[in-house]
PDB file of N, CA and C in Angstrom:
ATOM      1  N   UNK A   1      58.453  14.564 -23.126  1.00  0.00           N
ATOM      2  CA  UNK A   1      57.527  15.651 -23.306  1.00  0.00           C
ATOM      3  C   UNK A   1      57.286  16.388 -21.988  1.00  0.00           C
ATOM      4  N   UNK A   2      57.304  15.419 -20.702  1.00  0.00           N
ATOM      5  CA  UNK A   2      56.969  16.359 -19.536  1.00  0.00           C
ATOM      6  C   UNK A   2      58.242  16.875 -18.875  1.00  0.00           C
ATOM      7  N   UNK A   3      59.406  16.565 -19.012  1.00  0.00           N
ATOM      8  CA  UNK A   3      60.467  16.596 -18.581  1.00  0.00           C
ATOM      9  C   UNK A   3      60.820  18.112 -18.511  1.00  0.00           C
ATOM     10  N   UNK A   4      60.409  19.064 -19.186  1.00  0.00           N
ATOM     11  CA  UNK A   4      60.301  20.401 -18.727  1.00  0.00           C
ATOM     12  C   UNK A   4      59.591  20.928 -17.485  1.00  0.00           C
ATOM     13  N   UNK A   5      60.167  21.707 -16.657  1.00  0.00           N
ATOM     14  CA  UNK A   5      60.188  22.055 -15.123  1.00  0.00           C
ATOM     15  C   UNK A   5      59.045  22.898 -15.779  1.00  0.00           C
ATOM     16  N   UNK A   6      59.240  23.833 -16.356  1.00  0.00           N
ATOM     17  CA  UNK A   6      57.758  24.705 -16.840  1.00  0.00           C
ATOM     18  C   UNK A   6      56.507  24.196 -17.109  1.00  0.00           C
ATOM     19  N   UNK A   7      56.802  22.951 -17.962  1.00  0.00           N
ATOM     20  CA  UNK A   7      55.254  22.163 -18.631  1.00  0.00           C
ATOM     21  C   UNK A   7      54.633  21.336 -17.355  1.00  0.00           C
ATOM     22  N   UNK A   8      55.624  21.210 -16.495  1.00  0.00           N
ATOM     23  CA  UNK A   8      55.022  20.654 -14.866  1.00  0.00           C
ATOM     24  C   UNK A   8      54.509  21.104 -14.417  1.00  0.00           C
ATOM     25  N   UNK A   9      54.603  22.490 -13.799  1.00  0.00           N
ATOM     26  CA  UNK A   9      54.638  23.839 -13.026  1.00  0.00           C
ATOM     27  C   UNK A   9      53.629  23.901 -13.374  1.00  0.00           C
ATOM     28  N   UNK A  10      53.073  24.331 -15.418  1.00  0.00           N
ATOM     29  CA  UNK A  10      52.058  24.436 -15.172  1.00  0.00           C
ATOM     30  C   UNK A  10      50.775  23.455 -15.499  1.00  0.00           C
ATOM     31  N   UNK A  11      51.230  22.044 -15.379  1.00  0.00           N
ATOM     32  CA  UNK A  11      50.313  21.142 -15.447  1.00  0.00           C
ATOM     33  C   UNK A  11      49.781  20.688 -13.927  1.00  0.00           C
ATOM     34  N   UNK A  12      51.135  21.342 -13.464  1.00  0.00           N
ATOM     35  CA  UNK A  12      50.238  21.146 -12.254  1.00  0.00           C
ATOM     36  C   UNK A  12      49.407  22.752 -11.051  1.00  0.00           C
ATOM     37  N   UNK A  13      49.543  23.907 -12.099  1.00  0.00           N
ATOM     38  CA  UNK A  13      48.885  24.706 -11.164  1.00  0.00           C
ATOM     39  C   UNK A  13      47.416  24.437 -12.642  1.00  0.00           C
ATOM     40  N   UNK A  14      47.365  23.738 -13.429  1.00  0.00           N
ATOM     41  CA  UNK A  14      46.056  23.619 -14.209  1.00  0.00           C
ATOM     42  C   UNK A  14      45.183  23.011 -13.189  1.00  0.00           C
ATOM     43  N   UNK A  15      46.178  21.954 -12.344  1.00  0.00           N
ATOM     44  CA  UNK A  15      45.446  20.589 -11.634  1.00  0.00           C
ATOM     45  C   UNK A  15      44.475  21.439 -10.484  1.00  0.00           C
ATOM     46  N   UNK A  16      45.437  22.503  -9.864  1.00  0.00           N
ATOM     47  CA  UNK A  16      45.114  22.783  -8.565  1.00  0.00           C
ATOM     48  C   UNK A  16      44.137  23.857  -8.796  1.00  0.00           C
ATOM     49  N   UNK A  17      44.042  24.762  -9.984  1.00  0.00           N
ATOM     50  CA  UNK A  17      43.030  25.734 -10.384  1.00  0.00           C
ATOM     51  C   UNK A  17      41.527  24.931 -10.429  1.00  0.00           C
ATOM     52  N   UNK A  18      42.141  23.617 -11.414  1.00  0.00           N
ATOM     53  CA  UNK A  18      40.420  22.865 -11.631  1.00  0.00           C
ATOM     54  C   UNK A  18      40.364  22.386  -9.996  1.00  0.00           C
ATOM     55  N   UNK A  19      40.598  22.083  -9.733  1.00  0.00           N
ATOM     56  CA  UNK A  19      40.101  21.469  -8.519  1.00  0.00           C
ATOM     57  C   UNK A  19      39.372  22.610  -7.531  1.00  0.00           C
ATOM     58  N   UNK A  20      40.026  23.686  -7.276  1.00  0.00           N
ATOM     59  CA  UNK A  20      39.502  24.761  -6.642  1.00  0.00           C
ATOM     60  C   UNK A  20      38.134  25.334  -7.493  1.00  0.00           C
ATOM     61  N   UNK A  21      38.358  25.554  -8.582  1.00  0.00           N
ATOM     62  CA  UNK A  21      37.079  25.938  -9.318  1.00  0.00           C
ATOM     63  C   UNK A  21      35.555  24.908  -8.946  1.00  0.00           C
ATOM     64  N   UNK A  22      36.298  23.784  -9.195  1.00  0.00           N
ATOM     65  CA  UNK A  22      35.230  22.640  -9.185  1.00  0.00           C
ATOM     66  C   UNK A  22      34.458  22.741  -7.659  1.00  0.00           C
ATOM     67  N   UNK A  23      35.517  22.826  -6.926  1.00  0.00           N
ATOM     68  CA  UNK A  23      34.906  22.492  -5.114  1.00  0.00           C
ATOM     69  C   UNK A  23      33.683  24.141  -5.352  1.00  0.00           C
ATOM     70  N   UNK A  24      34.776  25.066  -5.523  1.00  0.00           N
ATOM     71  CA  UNK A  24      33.867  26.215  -5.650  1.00  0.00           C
ATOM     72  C   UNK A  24      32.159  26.461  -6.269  1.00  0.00           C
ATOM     73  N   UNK A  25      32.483  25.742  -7.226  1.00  0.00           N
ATOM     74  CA  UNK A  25      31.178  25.787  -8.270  1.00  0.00           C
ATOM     75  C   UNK A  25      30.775  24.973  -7.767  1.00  0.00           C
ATOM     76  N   UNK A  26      30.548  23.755  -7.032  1.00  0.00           N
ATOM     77  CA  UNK A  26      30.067  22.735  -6.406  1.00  0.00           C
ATOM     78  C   UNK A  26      29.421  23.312  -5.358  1.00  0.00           C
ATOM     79  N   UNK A  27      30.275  24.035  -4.363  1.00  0.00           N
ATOM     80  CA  UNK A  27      29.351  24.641  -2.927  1.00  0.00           C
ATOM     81  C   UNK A  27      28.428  25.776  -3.432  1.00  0.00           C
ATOM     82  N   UNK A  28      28.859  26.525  -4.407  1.00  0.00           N
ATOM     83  CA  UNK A  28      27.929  27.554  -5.043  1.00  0.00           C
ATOM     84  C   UNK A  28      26.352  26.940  -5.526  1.00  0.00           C
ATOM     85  N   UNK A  29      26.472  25.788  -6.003  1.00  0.00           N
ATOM     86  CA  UNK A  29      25.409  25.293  -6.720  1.00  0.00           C
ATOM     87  C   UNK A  29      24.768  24.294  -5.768  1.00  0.00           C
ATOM     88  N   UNK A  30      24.901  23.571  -4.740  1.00  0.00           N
ATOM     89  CA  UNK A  30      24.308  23.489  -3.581  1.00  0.00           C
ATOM     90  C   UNK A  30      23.696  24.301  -2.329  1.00  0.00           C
ATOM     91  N   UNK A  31      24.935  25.436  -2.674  1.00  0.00           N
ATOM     92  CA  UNK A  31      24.065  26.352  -1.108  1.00  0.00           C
ATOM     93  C   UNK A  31      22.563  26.894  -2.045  1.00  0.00           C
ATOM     94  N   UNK A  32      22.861  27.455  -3.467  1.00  0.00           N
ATOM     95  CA  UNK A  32      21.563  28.096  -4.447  1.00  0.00           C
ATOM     96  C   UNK A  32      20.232  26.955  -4.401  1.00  0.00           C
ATOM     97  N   UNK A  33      20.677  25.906  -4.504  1.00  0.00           N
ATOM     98  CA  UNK A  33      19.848  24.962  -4.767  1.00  0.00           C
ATOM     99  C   UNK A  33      19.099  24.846  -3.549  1.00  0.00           C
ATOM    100  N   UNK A  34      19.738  24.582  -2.353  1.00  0.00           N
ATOM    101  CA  UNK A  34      19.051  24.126  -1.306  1.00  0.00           C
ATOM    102  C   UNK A  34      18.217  25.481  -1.415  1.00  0.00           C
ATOM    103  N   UNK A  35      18.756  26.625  -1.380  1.00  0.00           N
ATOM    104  CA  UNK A  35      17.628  28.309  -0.875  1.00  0.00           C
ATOM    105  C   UNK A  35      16.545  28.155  -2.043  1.00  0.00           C
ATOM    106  N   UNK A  36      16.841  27.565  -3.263  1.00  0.00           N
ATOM    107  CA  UNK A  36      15.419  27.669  -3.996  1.00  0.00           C
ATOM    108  C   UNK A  36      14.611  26.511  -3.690  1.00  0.00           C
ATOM    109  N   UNK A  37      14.923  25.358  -2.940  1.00  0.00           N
ATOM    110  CA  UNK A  37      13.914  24.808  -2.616  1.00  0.00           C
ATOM    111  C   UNK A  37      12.869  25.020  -1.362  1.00  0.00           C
ATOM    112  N   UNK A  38      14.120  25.641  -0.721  1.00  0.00           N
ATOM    113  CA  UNK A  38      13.337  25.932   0.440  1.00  0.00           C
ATOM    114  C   UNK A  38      12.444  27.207  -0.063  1.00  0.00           C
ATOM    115  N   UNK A  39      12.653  27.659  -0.084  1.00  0.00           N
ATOM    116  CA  UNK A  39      11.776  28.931  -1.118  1.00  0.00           C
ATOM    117  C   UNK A  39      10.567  28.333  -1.790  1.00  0.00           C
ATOM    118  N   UNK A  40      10.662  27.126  -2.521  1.00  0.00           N
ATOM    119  CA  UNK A  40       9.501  26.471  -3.464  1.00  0.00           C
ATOM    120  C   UNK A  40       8.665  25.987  -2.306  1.00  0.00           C
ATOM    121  N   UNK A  41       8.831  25.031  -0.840  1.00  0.00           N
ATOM    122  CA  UNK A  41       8.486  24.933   0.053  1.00  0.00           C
ATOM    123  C   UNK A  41       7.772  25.695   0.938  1.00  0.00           C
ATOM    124  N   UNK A  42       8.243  26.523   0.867  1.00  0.00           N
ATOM    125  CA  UNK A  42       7.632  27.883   1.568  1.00  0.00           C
ATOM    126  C   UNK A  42       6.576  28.466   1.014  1.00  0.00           C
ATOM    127  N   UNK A  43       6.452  28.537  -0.012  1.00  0.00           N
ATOM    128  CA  UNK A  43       5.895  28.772  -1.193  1.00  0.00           C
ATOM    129  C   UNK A  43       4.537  27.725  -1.096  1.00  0.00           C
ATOM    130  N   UNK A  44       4.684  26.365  -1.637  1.00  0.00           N
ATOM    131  CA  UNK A  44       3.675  25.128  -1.019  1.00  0.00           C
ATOM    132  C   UNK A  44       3.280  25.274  -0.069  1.00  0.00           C
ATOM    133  N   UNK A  45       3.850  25.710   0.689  1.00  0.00           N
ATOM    134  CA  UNK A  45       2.985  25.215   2.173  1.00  0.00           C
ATOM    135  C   UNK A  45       2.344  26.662   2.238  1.00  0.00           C
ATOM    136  N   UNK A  46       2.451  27.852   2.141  1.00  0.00           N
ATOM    137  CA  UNK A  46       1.391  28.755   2.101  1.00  0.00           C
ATOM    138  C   UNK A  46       0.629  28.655   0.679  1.00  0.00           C
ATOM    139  N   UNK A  47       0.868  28.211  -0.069  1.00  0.00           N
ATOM    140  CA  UNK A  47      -0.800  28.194  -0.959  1.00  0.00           C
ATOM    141  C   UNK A  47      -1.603  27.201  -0.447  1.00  0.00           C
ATOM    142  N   UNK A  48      -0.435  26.090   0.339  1.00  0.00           N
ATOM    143  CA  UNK A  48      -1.660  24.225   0.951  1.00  0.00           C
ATOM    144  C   UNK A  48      -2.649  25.689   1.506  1.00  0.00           C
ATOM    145  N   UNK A  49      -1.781  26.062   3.009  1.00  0.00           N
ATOM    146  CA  UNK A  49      -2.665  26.647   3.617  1.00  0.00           C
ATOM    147  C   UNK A  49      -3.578  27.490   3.514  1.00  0.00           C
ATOM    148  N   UNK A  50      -3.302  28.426   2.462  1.00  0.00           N
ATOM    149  CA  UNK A  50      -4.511  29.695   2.005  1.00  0.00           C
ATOM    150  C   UNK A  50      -5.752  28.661   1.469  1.00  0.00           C
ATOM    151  N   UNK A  51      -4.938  27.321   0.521  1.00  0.00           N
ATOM    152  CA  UNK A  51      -6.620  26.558  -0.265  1.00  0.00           C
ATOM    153  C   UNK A  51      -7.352  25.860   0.820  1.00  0.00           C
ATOM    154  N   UNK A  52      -6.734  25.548   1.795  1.00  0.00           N
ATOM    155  CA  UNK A  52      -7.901  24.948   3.244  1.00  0.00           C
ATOM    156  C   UNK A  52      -7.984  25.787   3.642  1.00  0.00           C
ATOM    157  N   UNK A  53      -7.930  27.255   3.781  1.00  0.00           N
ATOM    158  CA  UNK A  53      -8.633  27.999   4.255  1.00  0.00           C
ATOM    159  C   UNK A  53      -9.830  28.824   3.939  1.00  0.00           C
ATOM    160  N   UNK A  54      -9.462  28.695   2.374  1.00  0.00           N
ATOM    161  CA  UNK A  54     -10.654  29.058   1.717  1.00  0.00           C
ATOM    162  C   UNK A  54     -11.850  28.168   1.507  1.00  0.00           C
ATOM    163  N   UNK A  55     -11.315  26.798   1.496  1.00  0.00           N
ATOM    164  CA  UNK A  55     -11.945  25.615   1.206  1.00  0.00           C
ATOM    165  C   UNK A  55     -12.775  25.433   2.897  1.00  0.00           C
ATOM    166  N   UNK A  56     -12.800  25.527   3.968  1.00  0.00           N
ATOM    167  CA  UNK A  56     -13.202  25.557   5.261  1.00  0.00           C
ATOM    168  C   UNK A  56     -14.222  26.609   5.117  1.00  0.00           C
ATOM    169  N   UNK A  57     -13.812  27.568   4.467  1.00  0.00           N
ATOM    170  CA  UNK A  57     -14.513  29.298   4.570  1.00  0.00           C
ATOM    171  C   UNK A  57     -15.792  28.815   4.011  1.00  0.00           C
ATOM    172  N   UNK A  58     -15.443  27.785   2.583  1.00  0.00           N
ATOM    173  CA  UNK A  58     -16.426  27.943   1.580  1.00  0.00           C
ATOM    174  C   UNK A  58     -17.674  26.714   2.194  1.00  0.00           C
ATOM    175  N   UNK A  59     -16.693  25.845   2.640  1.00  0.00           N
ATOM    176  CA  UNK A  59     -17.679  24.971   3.682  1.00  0.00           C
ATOM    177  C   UNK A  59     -18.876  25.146   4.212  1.00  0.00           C
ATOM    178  N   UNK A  60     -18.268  26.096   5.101  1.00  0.00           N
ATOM    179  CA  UNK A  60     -18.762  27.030   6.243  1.00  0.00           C
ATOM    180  C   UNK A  60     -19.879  27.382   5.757  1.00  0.00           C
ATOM    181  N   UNK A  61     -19.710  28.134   4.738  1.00  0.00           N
ATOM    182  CA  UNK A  61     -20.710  29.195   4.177  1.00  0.00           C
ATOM    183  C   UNK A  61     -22.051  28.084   3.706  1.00  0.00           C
ATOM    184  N   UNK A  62     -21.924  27.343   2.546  1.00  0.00           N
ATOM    185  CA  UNK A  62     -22.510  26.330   2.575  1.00  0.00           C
ATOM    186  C   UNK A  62     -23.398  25.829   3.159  1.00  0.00           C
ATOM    187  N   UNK A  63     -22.812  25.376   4.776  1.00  0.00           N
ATOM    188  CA  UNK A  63     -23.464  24.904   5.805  1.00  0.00           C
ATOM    189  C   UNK A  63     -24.777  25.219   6.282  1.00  0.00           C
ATOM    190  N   UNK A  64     -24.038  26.928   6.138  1.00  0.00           N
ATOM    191  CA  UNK A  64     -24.933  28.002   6.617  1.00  0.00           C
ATOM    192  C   UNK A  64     -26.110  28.551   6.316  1.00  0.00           C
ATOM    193  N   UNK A  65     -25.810  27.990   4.696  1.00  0.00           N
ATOM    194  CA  UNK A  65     -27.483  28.315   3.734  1.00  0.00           C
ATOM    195  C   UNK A  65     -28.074  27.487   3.473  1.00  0.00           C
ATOM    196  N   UNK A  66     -27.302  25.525   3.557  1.00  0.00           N
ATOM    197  CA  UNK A  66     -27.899  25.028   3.251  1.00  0.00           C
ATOM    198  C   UNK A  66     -27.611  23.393   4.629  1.00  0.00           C
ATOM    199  N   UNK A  67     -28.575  23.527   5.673  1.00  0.00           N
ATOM    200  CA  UNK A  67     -28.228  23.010   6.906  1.00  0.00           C
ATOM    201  C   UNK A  67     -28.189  21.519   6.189  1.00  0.00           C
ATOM    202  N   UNK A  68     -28.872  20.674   5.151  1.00  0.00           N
ATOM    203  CA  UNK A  68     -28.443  19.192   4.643  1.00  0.00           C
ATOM    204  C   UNK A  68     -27.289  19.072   4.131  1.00  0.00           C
ATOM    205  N   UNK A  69     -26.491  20.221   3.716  1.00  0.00           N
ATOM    206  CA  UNK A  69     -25.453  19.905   3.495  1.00  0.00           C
ATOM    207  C   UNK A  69     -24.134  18.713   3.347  1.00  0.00           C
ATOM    208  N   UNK A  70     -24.095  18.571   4.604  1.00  0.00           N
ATOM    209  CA  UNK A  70     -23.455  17.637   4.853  1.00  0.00           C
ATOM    210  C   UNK A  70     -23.916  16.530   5.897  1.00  0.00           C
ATOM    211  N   UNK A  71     -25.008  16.351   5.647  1.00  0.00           N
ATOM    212  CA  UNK A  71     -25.734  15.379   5.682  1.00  0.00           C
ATOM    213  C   UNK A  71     -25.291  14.022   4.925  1.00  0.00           C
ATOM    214  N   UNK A  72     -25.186  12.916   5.949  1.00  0.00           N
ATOM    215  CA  UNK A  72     -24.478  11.556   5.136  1.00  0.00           C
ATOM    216  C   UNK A  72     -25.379  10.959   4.475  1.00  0.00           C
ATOM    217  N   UNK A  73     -26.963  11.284   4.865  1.00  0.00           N
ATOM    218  CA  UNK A  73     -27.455   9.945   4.210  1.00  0.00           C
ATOM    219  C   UNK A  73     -28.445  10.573   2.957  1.00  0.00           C
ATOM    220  N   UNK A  74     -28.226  11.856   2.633  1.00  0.00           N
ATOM    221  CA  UNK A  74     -28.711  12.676   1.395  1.00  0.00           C
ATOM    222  C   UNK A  74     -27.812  12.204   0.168  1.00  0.00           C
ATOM    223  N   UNK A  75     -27.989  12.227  -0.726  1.00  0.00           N
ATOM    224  CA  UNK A  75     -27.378  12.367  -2.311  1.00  0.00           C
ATOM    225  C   UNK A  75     -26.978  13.761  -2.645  1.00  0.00           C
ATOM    226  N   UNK A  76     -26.149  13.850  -3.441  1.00  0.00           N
ATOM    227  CA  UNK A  76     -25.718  15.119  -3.547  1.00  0.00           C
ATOM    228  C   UNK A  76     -26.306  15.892  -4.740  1.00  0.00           C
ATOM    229  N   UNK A  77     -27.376  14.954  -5.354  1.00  0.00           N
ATOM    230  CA  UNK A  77     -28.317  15.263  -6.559  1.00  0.00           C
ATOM    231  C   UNK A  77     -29.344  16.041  -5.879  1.00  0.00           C
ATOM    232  N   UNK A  78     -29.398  15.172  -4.463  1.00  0.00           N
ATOM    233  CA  UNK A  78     -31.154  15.506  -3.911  1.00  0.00           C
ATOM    234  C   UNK A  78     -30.604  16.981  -3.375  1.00  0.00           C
ATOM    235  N   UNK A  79     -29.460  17.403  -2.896  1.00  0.00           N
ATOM    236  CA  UNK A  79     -29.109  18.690  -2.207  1.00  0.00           C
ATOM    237  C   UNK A  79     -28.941  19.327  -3.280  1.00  0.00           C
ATOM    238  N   UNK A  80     -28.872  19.349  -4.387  1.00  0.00           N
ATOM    239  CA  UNK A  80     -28.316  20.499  -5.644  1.00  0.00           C
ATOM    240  C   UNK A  80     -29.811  20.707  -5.988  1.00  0.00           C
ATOM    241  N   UNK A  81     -31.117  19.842  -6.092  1.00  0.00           N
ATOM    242  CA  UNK A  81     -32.235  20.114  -6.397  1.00  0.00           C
ATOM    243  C   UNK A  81     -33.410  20.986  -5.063  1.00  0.00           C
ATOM    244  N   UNK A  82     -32.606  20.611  -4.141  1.00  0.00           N
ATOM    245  CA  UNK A  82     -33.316  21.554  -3.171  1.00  0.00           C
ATOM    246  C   UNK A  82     -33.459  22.606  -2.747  1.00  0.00           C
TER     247      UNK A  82
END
């Protein structure tokens, strides 16, 4: 059955097409992958940072109207009633 020079020829440029396709689609789908994570990363780490910054802001403010605040040896019942 393989003994034809043609059915070789092209069993073996099938071999060398998949293989090139494969490496191809392989580096394609790693270089994409790595840029969308880093992207999702980038992404995380500026919302971490915007919510401690708002979260510090809101602190702050807090502090400011209400000096027991953060006070250790208050309850946080006795500061919501005051």
């Amino acid at each position: 059955m393989f003994s034809s020079v043609r059915v070789r020829l092209t069993l073996w440029y099938v071999l060398v097409f998949e293989v090139l396709l494969t490496g191809f689609s392989l580096s394609i789908y790693f270089v994409l992958s790595n840029d969308v994570y880093a992207r999702l990363d980038r992404s995380l780490s500026k919302a971490a940072r915007m919510t401690a910054t708002l979260f510090q802001a809101e602190t702050a403010e807090q502090r400011r109207h209400n000096p027991r605040f953060c006070q250790g040896d208050r309850r946080r019942e006795d500061l919501i009633l005051s």
